[in-house]
N, C-alpha and C. Protein backbone atom coordinates (compact mmCIF):
# COMPACT_ATOMS: atom_id res chain seq x y z
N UNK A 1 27.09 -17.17 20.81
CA UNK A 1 26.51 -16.12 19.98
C UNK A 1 25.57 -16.77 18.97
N UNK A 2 24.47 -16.09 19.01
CA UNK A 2 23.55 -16.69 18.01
C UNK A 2 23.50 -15.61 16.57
N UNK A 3 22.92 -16.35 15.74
CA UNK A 3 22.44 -15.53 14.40
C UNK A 3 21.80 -13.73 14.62
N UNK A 4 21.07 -14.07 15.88
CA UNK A 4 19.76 -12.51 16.62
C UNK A 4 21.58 -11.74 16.47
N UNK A 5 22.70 -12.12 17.18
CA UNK A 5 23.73 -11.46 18.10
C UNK A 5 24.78 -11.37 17.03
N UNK A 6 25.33 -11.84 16.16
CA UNK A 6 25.83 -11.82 15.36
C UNK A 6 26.24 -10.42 14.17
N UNK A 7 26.77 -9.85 14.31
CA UNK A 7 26.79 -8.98 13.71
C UNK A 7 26.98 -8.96 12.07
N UNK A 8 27.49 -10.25 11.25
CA UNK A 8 27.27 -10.71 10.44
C UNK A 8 26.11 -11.10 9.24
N UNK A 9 25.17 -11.65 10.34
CA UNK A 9 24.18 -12.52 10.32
C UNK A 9 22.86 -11.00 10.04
N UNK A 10 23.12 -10.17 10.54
CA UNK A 10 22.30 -9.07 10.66
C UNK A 10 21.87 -7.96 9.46
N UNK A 11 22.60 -8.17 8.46
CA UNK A 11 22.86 -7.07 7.41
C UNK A 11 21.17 -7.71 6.44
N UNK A 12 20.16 -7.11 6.66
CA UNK A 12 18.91 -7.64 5.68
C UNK A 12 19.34 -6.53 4.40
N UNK A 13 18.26 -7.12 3.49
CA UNK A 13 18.48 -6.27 2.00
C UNK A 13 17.39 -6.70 1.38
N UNK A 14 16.07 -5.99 0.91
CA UNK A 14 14.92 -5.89 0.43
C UNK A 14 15.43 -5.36 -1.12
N UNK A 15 15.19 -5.61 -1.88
CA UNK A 15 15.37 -4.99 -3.40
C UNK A 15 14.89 -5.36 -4.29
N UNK A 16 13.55 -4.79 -4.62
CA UNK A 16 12.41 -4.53 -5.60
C UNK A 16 11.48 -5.67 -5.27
N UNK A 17 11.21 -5.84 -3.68
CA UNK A 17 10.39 -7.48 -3.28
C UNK A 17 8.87 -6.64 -3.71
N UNK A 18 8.30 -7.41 -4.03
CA UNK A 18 6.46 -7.70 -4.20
C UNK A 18 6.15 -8.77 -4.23
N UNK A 19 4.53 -8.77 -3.87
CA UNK A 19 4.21 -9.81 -3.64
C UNK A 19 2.71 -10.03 -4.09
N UNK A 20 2.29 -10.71 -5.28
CA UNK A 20 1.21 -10.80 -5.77
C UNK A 20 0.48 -12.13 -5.89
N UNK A 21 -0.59 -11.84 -5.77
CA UNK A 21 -1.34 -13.57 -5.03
C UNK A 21 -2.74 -13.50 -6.33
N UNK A 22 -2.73 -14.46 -7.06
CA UNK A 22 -4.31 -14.12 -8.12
C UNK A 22 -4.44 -12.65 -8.54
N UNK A 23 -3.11 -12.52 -9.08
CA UNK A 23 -3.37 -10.92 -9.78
C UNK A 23 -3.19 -9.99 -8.90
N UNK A 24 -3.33 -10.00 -7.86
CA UNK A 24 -3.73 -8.80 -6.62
C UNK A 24 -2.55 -8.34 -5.94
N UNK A 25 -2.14 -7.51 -6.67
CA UNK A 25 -1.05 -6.47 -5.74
C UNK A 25 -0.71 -6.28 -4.36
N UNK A 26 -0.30 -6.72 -3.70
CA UNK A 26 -0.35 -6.73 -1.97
C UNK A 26 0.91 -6.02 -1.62
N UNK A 27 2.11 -6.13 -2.46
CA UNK A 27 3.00 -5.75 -1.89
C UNK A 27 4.15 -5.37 -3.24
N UNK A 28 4.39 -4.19 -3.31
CA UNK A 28 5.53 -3.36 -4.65
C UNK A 28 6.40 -3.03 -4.50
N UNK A 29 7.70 -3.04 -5.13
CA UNK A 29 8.72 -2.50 -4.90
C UNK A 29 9.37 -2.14 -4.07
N UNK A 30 9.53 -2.87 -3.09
CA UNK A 30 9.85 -2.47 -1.49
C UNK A 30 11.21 -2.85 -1.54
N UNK A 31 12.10 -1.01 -1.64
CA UNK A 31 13.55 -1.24 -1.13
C UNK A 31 13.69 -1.27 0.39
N UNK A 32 14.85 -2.33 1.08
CA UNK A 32 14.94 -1.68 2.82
C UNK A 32 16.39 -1.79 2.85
N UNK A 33 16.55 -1.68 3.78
CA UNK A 33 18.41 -2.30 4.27
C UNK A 33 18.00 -1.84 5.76
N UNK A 34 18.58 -2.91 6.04
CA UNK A 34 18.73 -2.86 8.06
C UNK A 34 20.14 -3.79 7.96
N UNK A 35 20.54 -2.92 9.12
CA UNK A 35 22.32 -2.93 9.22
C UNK A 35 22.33 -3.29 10.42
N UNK A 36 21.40 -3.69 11.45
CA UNK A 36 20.86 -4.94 12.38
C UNK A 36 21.77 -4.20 13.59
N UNK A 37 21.59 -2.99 14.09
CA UNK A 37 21.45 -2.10 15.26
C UNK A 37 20.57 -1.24 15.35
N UNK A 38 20.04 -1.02 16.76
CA UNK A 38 18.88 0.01 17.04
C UNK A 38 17.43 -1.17 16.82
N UNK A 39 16.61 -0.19 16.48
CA UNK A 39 15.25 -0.83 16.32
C UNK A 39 14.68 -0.35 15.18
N UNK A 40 14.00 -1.40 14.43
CA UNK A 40 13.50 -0.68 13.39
C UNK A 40 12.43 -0.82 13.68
N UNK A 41 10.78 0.33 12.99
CA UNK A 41 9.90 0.30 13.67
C UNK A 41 8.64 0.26 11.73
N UNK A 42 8.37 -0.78 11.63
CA UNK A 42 6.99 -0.83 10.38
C UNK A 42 5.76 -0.57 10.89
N UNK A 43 5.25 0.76 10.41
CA UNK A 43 4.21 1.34 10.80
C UNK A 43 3.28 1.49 9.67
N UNK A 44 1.87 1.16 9.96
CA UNK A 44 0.85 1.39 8.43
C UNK A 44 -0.15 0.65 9.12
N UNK A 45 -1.50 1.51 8.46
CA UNK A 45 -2.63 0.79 8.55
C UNK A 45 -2.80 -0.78 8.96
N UNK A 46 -4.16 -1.07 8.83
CA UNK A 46 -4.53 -2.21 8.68
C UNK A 46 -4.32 -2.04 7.16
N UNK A 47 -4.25 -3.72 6.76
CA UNK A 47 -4.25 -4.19 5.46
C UNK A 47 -2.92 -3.59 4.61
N UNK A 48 -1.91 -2.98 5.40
CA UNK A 48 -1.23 -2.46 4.40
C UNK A 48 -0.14 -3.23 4.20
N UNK A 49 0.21 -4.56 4.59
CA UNK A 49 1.11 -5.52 3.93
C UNK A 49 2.48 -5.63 5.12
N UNK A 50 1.74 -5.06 6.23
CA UNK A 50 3.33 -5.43 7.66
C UNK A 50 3.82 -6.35 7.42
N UNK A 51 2.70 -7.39 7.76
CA UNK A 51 2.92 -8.89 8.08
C UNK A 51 3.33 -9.81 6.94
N UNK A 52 3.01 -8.95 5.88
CA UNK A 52 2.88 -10.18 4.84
C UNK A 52 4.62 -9.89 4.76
N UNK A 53 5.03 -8.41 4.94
CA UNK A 53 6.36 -8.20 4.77
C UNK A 53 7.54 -8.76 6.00
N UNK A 54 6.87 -8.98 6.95
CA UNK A 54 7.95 -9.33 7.81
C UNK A 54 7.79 -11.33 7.61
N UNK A 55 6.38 -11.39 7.25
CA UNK A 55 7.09 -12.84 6.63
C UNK A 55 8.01 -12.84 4.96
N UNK A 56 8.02 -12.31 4.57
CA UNK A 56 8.86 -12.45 3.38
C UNK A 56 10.15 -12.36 3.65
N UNK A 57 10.53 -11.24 4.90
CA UNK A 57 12.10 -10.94 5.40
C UNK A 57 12.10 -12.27 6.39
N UNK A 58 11.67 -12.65 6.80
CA UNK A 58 11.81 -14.40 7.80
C UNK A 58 12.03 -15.70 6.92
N UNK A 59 11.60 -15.41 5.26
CA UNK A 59 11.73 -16.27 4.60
C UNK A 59 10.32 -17.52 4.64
N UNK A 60 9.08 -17.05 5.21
CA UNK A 60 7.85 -17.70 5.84
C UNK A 60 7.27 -17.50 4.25
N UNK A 61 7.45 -16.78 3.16
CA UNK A 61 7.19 -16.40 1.69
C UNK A 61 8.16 -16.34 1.08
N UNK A 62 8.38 -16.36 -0.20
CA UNK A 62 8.84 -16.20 -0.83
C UNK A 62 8.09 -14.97 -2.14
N UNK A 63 9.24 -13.81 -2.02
CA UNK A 63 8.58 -12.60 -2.94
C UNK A 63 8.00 -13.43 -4.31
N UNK A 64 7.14 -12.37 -4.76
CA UNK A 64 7.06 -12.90 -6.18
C UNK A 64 7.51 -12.17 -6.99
N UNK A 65 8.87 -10.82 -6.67
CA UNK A 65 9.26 -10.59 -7.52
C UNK A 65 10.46 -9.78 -6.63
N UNK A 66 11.74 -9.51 -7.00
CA UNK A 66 12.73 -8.93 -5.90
C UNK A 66 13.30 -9.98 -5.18
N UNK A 67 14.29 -9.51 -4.51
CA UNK A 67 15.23 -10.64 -3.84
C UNK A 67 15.20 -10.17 -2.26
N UNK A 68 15.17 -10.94 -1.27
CA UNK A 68 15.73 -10.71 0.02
C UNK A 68 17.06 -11.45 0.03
N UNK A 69 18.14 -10.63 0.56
CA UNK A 69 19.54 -11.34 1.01
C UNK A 69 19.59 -11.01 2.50
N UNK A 70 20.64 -11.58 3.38
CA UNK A 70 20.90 -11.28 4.35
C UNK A 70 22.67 -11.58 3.76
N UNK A 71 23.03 -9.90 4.39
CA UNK A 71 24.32 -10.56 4.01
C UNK A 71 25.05 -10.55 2.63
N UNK A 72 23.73 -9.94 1.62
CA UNK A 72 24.28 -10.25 -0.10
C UNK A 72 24.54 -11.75 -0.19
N UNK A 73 23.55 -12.46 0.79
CA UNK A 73 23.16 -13.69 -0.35
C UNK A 73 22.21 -13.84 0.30
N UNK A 74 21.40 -14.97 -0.49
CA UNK A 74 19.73 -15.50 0.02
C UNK A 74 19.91 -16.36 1.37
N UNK A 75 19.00 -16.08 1.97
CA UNK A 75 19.06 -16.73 3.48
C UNK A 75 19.48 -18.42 2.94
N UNK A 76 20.21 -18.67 4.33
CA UNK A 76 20.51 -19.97 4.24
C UNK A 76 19.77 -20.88 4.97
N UNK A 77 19.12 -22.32 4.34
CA UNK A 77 18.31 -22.69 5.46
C UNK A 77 18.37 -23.03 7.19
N UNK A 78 19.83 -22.79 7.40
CA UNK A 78 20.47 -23.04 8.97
C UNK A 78 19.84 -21.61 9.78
N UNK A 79 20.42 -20.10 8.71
CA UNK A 79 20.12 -18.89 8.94
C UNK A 79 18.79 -18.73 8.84
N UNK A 80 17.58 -19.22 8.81
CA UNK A 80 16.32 -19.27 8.69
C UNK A 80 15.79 -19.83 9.91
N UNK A 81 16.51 -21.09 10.03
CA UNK A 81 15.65 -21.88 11.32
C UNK A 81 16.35 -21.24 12.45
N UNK A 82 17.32 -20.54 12.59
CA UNK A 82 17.76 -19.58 13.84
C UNK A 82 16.71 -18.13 13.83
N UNK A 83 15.99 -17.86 12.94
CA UNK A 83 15.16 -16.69 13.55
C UNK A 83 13.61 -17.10 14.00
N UNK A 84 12.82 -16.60 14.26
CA UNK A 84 11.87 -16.61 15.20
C UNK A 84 11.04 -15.44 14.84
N UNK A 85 9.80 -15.56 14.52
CA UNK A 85 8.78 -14.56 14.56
C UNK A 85 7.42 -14.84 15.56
N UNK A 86 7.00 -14.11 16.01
CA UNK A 86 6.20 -14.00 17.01
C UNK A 86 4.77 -13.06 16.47
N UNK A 87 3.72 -13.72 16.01
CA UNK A 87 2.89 -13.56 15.70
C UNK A 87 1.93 -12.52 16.45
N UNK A 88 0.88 -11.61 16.03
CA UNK A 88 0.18 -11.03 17.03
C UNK A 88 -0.88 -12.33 18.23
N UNK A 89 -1.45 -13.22 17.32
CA UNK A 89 -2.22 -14.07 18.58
C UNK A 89 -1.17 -15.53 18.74
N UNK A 90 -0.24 -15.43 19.71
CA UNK A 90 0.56 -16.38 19.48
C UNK A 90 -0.48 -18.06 19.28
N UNK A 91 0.72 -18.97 18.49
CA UNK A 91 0.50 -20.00 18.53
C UNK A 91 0.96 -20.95 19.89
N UNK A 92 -0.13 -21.61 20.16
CA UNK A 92 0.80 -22.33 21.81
C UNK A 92 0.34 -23.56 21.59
N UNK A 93 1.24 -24.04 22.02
CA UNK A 93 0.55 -26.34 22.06
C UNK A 93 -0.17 -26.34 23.54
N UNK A 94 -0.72 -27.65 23.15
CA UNK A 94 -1.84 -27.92 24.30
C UNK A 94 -0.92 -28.74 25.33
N UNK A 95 0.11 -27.81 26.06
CA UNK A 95 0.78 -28.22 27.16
C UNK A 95 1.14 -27.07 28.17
N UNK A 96 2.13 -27.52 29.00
CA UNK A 96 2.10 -26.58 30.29
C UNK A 96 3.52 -25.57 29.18
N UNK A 97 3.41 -24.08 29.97
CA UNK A 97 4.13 -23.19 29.53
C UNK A 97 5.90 -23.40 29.21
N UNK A 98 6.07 -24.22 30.40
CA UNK A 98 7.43 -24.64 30.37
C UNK A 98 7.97 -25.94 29.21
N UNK A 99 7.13 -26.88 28.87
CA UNK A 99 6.54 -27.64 27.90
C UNK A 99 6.38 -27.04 26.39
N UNK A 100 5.93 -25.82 26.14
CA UNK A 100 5.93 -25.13 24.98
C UNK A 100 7.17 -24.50 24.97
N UNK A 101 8.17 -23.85 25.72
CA UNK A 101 9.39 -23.54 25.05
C UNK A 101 10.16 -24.46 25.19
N UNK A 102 10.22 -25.93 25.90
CA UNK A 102 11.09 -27.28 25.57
C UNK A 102 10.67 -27.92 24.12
N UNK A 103 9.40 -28.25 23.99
CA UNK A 103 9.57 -28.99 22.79
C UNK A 103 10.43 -28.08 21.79
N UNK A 104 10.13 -27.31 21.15
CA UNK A 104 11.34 -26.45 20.04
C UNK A 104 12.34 -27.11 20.16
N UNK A 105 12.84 -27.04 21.26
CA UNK A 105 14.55 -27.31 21.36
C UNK A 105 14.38 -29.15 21.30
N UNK A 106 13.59 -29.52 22.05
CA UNK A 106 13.50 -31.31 21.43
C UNK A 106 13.64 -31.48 20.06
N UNK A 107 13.42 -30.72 19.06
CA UNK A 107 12.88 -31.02 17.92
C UNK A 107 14.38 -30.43 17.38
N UNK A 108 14.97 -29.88 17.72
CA UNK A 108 16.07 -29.12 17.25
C UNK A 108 17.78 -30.16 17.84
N UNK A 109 17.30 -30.83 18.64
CA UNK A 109 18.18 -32.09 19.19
C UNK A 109 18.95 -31.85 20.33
N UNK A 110 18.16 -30.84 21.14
CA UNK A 110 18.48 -30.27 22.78
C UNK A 110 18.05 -31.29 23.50
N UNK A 111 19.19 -31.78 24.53
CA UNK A 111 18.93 -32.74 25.33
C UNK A 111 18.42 -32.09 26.53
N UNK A 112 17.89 -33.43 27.29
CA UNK A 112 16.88 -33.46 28.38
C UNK A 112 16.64 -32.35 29.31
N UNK A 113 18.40 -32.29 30.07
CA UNK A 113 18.52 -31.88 30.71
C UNK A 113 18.66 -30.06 30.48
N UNK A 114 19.20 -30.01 29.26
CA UNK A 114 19.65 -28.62 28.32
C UNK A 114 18.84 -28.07 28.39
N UNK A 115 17.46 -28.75 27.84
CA UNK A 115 16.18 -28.43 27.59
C UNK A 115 15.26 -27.50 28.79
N UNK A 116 15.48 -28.48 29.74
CA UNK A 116 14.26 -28.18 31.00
C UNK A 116 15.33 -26.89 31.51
N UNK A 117 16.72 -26.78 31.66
CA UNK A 117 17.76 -25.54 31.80
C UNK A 117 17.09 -24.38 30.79
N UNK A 118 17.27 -24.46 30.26
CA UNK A 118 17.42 -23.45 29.04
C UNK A 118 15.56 -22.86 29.01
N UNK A 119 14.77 -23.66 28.77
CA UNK A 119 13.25 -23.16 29.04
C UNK A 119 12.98 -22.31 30.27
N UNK A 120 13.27 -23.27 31.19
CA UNK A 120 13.32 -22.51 32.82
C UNK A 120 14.14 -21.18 32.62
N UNK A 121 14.81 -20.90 32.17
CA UNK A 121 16.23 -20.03 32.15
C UNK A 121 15.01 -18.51 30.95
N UNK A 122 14.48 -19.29 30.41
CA UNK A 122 13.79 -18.21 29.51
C UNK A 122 12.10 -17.73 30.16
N UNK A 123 11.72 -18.69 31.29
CA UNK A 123 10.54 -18.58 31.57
C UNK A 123 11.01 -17.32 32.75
N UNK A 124 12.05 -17.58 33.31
CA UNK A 124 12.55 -16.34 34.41
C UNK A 124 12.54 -14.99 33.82
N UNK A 125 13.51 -15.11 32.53
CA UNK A 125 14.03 -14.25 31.47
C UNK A 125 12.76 -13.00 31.44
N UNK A 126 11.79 -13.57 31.08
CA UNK A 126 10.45 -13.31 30.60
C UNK A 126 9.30 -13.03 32.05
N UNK A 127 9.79 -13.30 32.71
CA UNK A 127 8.66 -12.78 33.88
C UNK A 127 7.75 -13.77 34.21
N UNK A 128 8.03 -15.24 33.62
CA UNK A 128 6.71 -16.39 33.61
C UNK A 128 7.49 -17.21 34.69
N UNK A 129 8.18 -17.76 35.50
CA UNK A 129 8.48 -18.74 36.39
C UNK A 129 7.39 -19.00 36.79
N UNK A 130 6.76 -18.25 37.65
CA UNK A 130 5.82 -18.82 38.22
C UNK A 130 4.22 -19.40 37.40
N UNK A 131 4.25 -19.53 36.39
CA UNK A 131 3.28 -19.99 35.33
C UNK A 131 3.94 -20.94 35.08
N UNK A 132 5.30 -21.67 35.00
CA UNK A 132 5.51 -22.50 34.26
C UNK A 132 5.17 -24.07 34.02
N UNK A 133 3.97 -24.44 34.89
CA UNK A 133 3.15 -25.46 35.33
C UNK A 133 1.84 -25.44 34.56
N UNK A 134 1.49 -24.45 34.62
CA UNK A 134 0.42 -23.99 33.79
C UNK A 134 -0.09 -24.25 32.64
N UNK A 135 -1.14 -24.48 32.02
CA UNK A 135 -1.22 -25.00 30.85
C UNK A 135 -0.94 -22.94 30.37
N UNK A 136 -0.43 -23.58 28.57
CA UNK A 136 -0.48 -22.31 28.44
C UNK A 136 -1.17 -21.53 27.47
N UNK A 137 -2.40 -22.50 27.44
CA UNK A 137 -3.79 -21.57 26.95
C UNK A 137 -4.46 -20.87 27.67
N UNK A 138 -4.24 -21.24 28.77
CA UNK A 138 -5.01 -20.44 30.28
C UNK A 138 -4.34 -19.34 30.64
N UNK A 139 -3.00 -18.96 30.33
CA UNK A 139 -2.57 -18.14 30.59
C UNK A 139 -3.42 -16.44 30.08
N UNK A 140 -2.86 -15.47 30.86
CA UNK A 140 -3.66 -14.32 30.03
C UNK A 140 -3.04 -13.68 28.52
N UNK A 141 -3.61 -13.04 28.21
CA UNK A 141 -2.94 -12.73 26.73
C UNK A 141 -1.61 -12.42 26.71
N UNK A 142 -1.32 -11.23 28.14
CA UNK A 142 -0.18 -10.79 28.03
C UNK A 142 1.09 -11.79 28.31
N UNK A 143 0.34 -12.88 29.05
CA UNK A 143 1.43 -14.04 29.72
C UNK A 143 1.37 -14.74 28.48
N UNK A 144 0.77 -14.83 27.49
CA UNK A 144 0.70 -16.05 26.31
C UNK A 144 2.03 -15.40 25.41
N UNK A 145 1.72 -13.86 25.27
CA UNK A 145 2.62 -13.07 24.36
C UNK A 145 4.08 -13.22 24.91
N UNK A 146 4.24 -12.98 26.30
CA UNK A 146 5.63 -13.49 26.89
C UNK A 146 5.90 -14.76 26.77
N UNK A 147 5.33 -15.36 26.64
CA UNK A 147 5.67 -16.92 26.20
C UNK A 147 6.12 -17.68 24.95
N UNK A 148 5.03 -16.63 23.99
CA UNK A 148 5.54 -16.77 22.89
C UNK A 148 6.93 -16.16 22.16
N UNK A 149 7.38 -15.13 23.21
CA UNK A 149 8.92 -14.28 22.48
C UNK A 149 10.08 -15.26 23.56
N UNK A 150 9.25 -15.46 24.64
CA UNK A 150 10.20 -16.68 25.02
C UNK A 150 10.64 -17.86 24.46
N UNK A 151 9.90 -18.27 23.72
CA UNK A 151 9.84 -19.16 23.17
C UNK A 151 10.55 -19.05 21.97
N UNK A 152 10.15 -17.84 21.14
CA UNK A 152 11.17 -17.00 19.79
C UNK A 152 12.76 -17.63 20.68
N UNK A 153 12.96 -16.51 21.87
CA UNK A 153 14.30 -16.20 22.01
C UNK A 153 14.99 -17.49 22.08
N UNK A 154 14.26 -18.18 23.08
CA UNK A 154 15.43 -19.33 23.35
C UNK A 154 15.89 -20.14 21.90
């Protein structure tokens, strides 16, 4: 069971977060609570502060005013490096597809064999096996985007 599965691990808590950069208001008083079943869905314009907010709940910011807890306390740095955000233009390294969801886990102290298991195991997961040779800048957008939540999940 991971942190995603955890029913523990799931309880977020937004209370009075903003977020101001050179004076400039971007983000106010934002109460939330997610009780980490179902789906929650952040909807708004352009420019209206999604992103800046789902990095503040990932812990990728820090508010400049308000607290995020998970749990009724502040994320822990173990509980941080177990979540995963997936950007709109993913980020990918200049290697083959199967190669971009192994290194993570190299870096995280997944052995060899774990590694090339567990990637393969997420490239199926995801609909990419057969890309997994591939460099994965060449891939198409939609195969880059599966790669990149593959890459989140594992």
């Amino acid at each position: 069971m991971n942190a995603i599965d955890s029913p523990q691990s799931q309880r977020l808590i937004l209370e009075d977060v903003g977020f101001t950069i050179n004076g400039q208001v971007l983000l106010s008083a934002i109460d939330l609570e997610l009780a980490g079943h179902g789906c929650t869905v952040i909807l708004g314009p352009n420019g209206a502060g999604k992103s800046l907010l789902l990095r503040i709940c990932h812990g990728l910011l820090a508010p400049t005013s308000g607290s995020v807890r998970w749990n009724g306390a502040s994320p822990s740095k173990a509980l941080l490096r177990r979540q995963a955000m997936v950007f709109q233009r993913p980020v990918l390294l200049r290697r083959s597809a199967l190669s971009n969801i192994a290194y993570p886990l190299k870096l995280a102290g997944v052995g060899r064999e774990e590694r090339r298991f567990r990637a393969t195991e997420a490239l199926k997961r995801f609909g990419l096996a057969e890309v997994a040779s591939r460099p994965a800048r060449v891939l198409s957008g939609g195969e880059q985007q599966r790669l990149a939540l593959a890459r989140a999940w594992v």
